[in-house]
N, C-alpha and C. Protein backbone atom coordinates (compact mmCIF):
# COMPACT_ATOMS: atom_id res chain seq x y z
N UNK A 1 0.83 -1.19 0.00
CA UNK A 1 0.00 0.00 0.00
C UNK A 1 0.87 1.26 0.00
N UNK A 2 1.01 1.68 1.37
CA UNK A 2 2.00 3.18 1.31
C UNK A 2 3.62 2.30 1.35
N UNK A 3 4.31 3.16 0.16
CA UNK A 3 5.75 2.85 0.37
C UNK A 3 6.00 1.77 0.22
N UNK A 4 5.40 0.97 -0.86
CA UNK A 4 5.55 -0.56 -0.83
C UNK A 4 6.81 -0.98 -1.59
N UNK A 5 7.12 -0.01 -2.74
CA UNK A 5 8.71 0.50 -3.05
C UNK A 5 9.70 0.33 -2.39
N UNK A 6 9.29 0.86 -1.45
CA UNK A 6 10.54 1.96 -0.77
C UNK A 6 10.83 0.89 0.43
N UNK A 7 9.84 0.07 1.46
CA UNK A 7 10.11 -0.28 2.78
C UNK A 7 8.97 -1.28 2.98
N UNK A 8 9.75 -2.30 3.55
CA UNK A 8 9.34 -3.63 3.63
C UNK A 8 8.46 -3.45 4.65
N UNK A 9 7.63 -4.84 4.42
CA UNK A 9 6.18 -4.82 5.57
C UNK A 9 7.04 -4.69 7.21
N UNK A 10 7.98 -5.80 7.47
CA UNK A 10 8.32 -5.52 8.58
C UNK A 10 9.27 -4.01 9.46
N UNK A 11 9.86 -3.13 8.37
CA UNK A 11 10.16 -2.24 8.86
C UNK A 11 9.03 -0.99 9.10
N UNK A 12 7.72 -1.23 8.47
CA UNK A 12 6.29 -0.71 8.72
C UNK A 12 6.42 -0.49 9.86
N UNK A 13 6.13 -2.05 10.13
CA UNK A 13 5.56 -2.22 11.23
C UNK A 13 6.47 -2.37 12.96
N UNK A 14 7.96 -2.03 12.26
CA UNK A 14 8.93 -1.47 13.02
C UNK A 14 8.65 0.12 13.46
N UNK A 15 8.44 0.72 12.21
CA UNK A 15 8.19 2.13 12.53
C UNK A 15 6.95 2.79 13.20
N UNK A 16 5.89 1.84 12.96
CA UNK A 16 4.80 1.82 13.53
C UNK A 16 4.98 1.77 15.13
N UNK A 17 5.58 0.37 15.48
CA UNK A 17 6.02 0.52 16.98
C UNK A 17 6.63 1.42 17.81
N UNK A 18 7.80 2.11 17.02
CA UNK A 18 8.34 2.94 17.43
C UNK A 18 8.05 4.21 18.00
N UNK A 19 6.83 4.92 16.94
CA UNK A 19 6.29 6.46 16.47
C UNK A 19 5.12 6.07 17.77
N UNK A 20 3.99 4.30 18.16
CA UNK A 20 3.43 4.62 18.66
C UNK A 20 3.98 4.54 20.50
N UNK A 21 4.79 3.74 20.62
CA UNK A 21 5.86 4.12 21.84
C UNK A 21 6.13 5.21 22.16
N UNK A 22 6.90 6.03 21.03
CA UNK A 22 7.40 7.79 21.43
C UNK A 22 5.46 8.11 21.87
N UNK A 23 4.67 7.96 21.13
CA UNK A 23 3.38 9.13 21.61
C UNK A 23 2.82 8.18 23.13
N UNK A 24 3.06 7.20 23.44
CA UNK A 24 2.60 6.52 24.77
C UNK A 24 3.25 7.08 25.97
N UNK A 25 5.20 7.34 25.64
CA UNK A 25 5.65 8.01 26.35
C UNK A 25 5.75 9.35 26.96
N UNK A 26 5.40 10.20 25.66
CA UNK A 26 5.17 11.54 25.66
C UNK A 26 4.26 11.96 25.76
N UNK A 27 2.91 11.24 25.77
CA UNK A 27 1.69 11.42 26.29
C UNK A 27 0.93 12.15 27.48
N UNK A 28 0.15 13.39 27.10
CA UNK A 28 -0.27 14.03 28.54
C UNK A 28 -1.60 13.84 28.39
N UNK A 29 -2.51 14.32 29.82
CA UNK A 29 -3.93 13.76 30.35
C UNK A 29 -4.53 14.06 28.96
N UNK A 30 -4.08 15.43 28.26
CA UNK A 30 -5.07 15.71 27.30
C UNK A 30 -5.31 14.98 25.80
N UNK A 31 -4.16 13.99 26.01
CA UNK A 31 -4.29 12.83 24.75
C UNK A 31 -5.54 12.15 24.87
N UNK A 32 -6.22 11.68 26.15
CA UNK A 32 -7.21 11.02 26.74
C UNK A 32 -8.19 12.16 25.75
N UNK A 33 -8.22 13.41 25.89
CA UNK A 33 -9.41 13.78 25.13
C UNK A 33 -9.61 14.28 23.73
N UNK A 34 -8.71 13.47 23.29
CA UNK A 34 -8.28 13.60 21.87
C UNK A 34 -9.61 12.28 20.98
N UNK A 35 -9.49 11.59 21.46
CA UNK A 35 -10.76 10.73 21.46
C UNK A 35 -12.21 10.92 22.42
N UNK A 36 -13.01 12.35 21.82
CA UNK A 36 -14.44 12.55 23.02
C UNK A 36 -15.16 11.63 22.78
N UNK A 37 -15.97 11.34 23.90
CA UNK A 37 -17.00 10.00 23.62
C UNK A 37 -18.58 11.04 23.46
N UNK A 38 -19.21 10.14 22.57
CA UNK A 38 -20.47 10.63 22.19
C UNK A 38 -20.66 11.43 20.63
N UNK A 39 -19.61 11.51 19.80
CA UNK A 39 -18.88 12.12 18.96
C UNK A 39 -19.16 11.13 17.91
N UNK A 40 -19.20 10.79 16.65
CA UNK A 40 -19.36 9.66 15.95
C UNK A 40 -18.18 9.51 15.13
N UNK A 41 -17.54 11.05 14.56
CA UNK A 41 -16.06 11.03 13.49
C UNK A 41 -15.47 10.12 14.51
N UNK A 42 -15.22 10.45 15.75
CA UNK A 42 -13.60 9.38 16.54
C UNK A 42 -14.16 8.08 16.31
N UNK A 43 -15.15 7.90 16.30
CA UNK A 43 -16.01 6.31 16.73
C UNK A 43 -15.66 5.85 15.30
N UNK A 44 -16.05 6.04 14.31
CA UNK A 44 -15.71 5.55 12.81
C UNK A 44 -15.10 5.99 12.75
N UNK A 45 -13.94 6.70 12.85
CA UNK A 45 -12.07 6.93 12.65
C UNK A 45 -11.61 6.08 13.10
N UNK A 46 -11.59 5.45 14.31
CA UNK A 46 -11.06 4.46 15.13
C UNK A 46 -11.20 3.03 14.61
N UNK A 47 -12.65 2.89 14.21
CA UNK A 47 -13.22 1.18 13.62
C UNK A 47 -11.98 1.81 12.24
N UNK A 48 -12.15 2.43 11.41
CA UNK A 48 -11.38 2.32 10.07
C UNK A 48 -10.05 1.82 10.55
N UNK A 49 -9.69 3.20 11.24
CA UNK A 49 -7.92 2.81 11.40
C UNK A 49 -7.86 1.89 11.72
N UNK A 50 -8.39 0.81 12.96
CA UNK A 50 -7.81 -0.49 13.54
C UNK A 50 -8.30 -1.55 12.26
N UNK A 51 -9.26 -0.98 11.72
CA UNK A 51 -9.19 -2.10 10.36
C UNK A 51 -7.87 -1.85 9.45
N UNK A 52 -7.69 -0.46 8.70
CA UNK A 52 -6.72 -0.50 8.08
C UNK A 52 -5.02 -0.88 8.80
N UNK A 53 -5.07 -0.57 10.13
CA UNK A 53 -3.82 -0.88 10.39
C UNK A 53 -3.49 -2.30 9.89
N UNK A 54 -4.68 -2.96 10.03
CA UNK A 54 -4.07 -4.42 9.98
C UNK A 54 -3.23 -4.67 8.63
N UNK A 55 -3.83 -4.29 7.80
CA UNK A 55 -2.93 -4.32 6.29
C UNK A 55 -2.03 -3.41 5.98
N UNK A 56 -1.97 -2.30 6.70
CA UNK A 56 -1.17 -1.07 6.37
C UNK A 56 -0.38 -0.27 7.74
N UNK A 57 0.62 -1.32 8.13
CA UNK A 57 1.31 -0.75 9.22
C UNK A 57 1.30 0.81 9.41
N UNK A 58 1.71 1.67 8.66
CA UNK A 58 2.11 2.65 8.31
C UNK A 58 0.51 3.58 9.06
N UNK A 59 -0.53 2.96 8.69
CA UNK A 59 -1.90 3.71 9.23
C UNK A 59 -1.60 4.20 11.13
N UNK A 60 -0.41 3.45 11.48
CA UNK A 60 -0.78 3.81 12.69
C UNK A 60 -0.42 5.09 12.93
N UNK A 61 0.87 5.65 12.66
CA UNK A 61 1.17 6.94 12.92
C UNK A 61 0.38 7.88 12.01
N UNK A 62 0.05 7.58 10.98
CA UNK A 62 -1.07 8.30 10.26
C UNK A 62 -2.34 8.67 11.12
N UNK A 63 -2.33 8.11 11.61
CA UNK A 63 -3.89 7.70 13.11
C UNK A 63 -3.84 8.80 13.83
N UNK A 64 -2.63 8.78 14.29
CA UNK A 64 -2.15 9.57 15.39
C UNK A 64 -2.19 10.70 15.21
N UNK A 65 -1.46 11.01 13.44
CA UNK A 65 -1.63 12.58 13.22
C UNK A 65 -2.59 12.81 12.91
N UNK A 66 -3.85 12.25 12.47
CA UNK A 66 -5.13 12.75 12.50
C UNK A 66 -6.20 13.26 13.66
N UNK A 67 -5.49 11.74 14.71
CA UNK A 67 -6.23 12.21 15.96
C UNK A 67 -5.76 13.92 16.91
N UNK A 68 -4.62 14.01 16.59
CA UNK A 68 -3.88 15.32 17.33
C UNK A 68 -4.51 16.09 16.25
N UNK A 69 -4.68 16.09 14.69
CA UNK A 69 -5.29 17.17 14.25
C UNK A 69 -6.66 17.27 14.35
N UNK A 70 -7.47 16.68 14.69
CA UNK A 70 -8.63 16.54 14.77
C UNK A 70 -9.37 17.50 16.28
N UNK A 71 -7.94 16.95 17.81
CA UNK A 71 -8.42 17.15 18.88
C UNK A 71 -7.66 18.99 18.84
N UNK A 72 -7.12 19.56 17.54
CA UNK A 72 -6.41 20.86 17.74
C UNK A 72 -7.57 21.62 16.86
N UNK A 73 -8.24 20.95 15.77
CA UNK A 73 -9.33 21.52 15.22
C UNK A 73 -10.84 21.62 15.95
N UNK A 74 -10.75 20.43 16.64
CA UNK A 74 -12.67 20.87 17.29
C UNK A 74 -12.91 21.54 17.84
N UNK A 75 -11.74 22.46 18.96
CA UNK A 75 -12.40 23.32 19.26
C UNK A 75 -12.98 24.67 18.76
N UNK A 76 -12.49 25.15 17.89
CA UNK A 76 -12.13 25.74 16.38
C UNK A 76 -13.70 25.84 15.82
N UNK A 77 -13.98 24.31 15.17
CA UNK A 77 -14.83 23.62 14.80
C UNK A 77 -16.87 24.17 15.60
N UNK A 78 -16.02 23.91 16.84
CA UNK A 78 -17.42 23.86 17.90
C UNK A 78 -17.45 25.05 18.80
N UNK A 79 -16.53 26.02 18.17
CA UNK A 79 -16.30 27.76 18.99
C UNK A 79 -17.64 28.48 18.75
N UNK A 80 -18.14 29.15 20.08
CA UNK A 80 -19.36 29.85 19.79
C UNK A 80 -18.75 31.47 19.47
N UNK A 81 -19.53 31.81 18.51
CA UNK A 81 -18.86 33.31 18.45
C UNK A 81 -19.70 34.34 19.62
C-alpha cells in the first residue's frame, strides 16, 4: 500500500512501533481527550484505522496525526462566536 517501493512490511511495522511508543511516552492527560466519547467522526475513525492498520502498518502513525489534528481543530470547529 503506502511505500511498498521503498520499505518492507516488517520495517512498517517497526516504525509503527516505534512512532506509537514515542506518543505513549510523551503522552499528557489531554491525549485522553483527543478521542471525546459521544462524537461519531472518533467512533468511525477508530473502527477504520484499527481495520486499516491491519494491512497497512504505516496507518498507525497516520492515526495519530489525524487524531492530534482533529483534537487541535474541534475546538475551532465547535467555537461559539
Amino acid at each position: 500500500m503506502i511505500l511498498d517501493n521503498y520499505i518492507s512490511f516488517e520495517k512498517k511495522v517497526y516504525i509503527s512501533v516505534i512512532i506509537a511508543g514515542a506518543w505513549i511516552y510523551f503522552r499528557t492527560p489531554s491525549c485522553y481527550a483527543m478521542i471525546p466519547s459521544g462524537h461519531f467522526f472518533p467512533l468511525f475513525f477508530v473502527m477504520i484505522w484499527t481495520y486499516l492498520n491491519y494491512y497497512e502498518p504505516l496507518f498507525l502513525p497516520i492515526g495519530l496525526f489525524v487524531l492530534i489534528l482533529y483534537s487541535k481543530l474541534l475546538p475551532m470547529i465547535h467555537k461559539t462566536p
